[in-house]
Protein backbone atom coordinates (compact mmCIF):
# COMPACT_ATOMS: atom_id res chain seq x y z
CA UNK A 1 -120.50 -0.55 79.96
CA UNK A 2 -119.17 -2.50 76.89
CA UNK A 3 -121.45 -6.26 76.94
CA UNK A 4 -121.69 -9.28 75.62
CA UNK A 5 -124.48 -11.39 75.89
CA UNK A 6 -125.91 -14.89 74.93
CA UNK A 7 -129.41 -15.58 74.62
CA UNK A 8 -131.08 -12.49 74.04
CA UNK A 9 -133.44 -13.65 71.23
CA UNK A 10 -135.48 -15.41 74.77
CA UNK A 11 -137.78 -13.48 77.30
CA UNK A 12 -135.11 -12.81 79.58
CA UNK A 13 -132.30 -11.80 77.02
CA UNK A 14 -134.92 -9.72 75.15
CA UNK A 15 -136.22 -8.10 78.02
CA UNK A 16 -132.70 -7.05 79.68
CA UNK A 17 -131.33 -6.14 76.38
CA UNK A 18 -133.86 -3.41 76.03
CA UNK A 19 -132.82 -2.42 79.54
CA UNK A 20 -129.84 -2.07 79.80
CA UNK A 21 -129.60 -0.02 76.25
CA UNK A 22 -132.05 2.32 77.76
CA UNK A 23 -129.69 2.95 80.66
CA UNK A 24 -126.55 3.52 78.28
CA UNK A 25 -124.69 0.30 78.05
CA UNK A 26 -123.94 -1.16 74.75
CA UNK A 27 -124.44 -4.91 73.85
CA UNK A 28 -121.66 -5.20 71.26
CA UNK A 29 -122.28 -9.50 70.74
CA UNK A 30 -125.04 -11.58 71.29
CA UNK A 31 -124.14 -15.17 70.32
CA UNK A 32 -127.39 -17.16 70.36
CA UNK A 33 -128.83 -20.29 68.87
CA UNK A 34 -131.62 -18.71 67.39
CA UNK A 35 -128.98 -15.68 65.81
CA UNK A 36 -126.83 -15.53 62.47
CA UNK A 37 -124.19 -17.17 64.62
CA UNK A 38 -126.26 -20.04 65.83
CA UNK A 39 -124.53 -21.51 68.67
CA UNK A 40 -122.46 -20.23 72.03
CA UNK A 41 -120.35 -23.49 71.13
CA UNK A 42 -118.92 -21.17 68.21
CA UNK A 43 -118.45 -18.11 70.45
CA UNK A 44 -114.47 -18.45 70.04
CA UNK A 45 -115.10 -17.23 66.87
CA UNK A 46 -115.67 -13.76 68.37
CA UNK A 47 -113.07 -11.43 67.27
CA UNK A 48 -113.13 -8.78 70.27
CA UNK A 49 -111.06 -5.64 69.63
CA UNK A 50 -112.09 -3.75 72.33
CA UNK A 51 -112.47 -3.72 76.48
CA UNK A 52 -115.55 -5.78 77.08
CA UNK A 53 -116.49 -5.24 81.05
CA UNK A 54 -118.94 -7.94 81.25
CA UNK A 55 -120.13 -11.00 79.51
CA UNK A 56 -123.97 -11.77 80.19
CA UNK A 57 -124.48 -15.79 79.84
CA UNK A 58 -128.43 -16.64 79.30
CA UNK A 59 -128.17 -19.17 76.22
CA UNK A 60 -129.34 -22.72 77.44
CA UNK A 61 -131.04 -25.52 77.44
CA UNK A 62 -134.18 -25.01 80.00
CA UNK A 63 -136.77 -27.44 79.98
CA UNK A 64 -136.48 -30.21 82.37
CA UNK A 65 -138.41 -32.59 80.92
CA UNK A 66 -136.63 -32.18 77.25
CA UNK A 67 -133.21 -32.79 79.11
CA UNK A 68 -134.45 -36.09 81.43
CA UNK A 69 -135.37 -37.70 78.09
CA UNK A 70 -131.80 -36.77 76.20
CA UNK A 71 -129.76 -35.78 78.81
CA UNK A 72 -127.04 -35.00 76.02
CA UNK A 73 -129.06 -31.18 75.66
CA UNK A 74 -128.00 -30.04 78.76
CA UNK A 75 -124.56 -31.30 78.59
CA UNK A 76 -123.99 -30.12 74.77
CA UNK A 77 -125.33 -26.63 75.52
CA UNK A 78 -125.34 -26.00 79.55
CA UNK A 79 -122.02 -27.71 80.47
CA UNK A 80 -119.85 -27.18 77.76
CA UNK A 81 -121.18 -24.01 76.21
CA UNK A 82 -120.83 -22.51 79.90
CA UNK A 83 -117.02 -23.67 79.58
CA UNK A 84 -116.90 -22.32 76.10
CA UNK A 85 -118.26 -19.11 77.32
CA UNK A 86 -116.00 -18.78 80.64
CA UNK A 87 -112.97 -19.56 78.55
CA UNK A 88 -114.04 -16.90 76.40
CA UNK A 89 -113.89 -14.55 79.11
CA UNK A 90 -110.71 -15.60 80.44
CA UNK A 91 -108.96 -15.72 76.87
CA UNK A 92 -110.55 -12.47 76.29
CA UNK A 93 -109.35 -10.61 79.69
CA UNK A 94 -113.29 -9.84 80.12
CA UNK A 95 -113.26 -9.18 83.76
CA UNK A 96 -116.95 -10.34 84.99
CA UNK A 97 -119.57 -12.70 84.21
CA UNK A 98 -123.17 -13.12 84.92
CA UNK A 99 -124.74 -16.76 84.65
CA UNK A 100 -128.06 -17.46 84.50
CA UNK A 101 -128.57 -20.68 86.41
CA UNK A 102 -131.82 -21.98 88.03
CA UNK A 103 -133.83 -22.17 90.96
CA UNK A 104 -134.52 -25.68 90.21
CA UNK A 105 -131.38 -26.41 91.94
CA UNK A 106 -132.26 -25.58 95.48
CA UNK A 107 -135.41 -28.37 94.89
CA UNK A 108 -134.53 -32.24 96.19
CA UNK A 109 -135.38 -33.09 92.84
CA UNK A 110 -132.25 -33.44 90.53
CA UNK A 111 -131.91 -34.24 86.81
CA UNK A 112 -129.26 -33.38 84.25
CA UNK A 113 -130.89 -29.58 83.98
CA UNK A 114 -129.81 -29.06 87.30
CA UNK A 115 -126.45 -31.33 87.28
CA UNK A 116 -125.62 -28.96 84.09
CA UNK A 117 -126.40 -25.62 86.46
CA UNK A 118 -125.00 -26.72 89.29
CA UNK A 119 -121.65 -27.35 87.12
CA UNK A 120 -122.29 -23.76 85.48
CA UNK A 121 -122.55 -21.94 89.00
CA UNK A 122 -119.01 -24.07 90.48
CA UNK A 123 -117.25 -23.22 86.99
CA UNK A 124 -117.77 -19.36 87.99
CA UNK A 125 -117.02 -19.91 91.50
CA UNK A 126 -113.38 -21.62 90.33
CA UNK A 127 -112.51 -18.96 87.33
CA UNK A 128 -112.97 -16.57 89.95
CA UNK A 129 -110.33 -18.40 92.56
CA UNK A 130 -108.26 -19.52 89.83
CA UNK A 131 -107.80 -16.24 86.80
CA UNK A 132 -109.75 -13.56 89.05
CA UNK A 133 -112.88 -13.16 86.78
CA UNK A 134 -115.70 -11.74 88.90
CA UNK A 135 -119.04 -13.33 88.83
CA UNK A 136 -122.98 -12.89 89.71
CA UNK A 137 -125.21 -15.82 90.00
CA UNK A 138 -128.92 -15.16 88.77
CA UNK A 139 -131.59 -17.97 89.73
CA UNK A 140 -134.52 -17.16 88.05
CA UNK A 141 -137.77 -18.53 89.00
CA UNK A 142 -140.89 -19.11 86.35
CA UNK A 143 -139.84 -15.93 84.37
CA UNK A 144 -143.20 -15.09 82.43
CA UNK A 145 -144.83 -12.13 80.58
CA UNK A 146 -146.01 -10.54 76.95
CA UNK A 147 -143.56 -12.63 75.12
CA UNK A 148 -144.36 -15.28 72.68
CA UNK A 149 -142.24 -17.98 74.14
CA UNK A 150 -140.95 -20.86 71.58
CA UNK A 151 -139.83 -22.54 73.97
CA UNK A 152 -143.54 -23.00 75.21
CA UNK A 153 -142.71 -22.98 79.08
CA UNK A 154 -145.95 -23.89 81.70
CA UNK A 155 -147.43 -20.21 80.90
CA UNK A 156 -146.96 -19.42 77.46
CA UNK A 157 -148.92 -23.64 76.77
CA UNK A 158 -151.74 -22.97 79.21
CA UNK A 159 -152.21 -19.57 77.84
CA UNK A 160 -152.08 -20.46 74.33
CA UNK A 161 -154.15 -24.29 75.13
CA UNK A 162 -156.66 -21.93 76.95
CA UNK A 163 -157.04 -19.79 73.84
CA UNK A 164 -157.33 -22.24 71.12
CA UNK A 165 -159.51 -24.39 73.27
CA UNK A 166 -157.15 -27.57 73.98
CA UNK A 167 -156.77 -29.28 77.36
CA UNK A 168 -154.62 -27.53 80.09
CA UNK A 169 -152.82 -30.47 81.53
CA UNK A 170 -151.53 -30.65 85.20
CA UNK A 171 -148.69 -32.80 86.30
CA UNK A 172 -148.57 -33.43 89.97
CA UNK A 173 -150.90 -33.32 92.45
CA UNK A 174 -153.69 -30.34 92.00
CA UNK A 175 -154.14 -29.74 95.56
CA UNK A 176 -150.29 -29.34 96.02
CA UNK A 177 -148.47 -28.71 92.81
CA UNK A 178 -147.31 -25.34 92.78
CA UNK A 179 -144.85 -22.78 91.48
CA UNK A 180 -143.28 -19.20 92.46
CA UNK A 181 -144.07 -17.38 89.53
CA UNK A 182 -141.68 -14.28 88.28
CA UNK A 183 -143.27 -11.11 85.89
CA UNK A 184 -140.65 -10.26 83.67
CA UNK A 185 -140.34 -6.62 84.52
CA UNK A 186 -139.69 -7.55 88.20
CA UNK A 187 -137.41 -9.93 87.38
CA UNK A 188 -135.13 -7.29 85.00
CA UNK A 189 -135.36 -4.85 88.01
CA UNK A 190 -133.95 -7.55 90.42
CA UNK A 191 -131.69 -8.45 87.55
CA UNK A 192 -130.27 -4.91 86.99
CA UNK A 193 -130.00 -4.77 91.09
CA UNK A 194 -127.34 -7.78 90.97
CA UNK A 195 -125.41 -6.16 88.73
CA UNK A 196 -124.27 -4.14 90.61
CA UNK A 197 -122.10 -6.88 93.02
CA UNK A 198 -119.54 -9.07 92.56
CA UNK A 199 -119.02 -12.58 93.52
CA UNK A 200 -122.69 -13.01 95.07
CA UNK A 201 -125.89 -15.29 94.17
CA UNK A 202 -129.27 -14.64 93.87
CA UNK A 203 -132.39 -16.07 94.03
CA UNK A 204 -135.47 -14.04 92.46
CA UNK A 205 -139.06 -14.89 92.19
CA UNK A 206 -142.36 -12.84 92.64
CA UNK A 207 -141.69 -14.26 96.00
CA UNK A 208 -145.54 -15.89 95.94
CA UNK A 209 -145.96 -19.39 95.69
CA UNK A 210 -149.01 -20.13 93.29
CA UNK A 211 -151.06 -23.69 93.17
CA UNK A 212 -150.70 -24.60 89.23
CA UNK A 213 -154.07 -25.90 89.12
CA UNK A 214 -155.60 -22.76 90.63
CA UNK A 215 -153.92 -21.06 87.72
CA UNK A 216 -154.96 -23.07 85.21
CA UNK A 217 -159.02 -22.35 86.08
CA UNK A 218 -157.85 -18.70 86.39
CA UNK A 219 -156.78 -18.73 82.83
CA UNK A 220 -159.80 -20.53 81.54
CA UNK A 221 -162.00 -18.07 83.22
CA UNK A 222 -160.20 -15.02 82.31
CA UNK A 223 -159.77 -16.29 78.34
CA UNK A 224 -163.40 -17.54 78.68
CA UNK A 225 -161.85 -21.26 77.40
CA UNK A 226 -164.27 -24.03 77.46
CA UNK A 227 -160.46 -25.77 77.61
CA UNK A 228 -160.71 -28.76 80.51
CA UNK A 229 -157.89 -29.22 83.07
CA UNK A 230 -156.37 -32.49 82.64
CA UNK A 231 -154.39 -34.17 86.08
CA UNK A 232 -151.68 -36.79 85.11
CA UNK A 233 -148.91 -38.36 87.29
CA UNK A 234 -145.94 -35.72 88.32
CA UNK A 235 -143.34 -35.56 85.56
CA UNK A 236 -140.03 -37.18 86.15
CA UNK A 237 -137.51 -35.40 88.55
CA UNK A 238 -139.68 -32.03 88.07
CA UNK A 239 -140.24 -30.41 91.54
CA UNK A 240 -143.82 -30.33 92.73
CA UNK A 241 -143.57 -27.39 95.31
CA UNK A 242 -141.24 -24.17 94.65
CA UNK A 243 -140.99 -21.20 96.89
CA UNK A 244 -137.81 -18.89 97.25
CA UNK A 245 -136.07 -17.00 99.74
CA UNK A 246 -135.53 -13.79 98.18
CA UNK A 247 -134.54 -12.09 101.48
CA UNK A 248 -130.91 -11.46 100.17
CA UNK A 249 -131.85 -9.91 96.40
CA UNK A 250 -134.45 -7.56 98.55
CA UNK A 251 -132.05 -6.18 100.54
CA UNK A 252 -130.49 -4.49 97.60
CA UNK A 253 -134.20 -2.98 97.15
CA UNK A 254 -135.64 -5.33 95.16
CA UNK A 255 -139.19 -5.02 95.56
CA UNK A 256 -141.97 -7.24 93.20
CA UNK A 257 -144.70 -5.38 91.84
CA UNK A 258 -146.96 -7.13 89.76
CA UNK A 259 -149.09 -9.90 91.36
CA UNK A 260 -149.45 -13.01 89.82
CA UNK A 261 -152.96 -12.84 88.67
CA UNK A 262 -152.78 -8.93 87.08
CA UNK A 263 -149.32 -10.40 85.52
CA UNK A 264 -151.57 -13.67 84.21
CA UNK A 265 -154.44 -11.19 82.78
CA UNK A 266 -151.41 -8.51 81.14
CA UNK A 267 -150.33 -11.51 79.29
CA UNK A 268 -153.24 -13.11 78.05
CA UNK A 269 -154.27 -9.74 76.91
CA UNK A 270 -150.79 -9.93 74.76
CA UNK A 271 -151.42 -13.22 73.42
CA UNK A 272 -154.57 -12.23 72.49
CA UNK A 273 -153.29 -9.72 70.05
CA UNK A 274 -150.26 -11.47 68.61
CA UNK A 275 -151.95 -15.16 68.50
CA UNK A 276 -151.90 -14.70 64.67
């Protein structure tokens, strides 16, 4: 297949990009922020002169907390570079599209990260009814691995607090706060899985809920930190307890293999050698 894809300078993008060149496909664009052509907002500017089958849509805005303080970050890059990109598709005659939205939006908590998603995921849903564009809905879950995320997502800051001897801060309850950690390999498999379908969402996770301050002592140990854990009040709108269904992405044979404490102790052992 002929792609397109936003994003791919993150984990994710990185990660599937490798993937799916190894299988054949060739990703012929890849609009990102952090790329020569610095923003999906510009992605118009595209000249496409051949068939593209399928546009791949990662680029966002992902932290929670980032977009609760100025909410205009998720509308600027999550609501209308989603349009952006959809219209691109449509203008384009590019026949499917795969967002990346968010598990976040199944929790009770809601803030404009998961307003923007939600928006992302019912755009798809009404290009499909309206100009026939197919669509798969990805709802990734605590993505992590050997990546050096500038972003600086919950694993990539305890790792790196933990190995330059800082404080490992908890928000949330310790005895209750947890998350349902994702390694990045299982996540591409589930990933390449989906694309398969058309006009389906799915939810995929490592399908283990983990408590955050249990992981946090697990990464002091295993980095041999003399870092302290640090419990503050629960962050604004963030959800405190996350656990998927993956029932539906498993029946396609999706089937996690790394555990969340080899996956911790794989990536530590990357950060290790590329703290420099």
């Amino acid at each position: 297949m002929k792609i397109i894809m936003t994003g791919e300078q993150g984990l994710i993008g990185s990660y599937l990009k490798k993937r799916l060149e190894k299988e054949g496909h060739q990703i012929l664009y890849t609009p990102d922020i952090r790329g020569e052509r610095k923003n999906i907002l510009n992605i118009d500017q595209i000249k496409v002169e051949e068939k593209i089958d399928m546009l791949i849509h990662l680029a966002a805005h992902c932290k929670i907390n980032e977009s609760i303080i100025n909410p205009e970050l998720a509308h600027t890059n999550n609501v209308e570079g989603t349009f952006k990109v959809i219209e691109f598709c449509r203008k384009n005659n590019i026949p499917k599209i795969v967002f990346f939205s968010s598990s976040r939006i199944l929790s009770k908590e809601k803030n404009p990260y998961t307003a923007s998603k939600i928006y992302g995921e019912e755009l798809c849903k009404a290009y499909k009814s309206c100009y026939g564009i197919n669509y798969v809905i990805i709802r990734p879950s605590t993505v992590y691995g050997p990546f050096w995320d500038k972003t600086e997502r919950l694993m990539h800051k305890f790792i790196i607090n933990a190995l330059t001897g800082k404080d490992l801060i908890v928000y949330g309850n310790p005895e209750t706060k947890t998350l349902d950690f994702t390694y990045i390999n299982d996540f591409v498999d589930g990933v390449m899985l989906a694309l398969q379908t058309e006009n389906e969402e799915y939810d995929i996770s490592g399908g283990e809920e983990y408590n955050i301050h249990k992981l946090a002592k697990f990464i002091i140990e295993k980095t041999q930190s003399k870092s302290k854990i640090i419990i503050q009040n629960e962050e604004i709108a963030q959800p405190q307890e996350v656990k998927l269904d993956i029932t539906k992405i498993k029946k396609l044979g999706y089937n996690p293999k790394m555990g969340i404490e080899q996956g911790v102790i794989e990536t530590i052992n990357w950060y290790k050698n590329n703290l420099q």
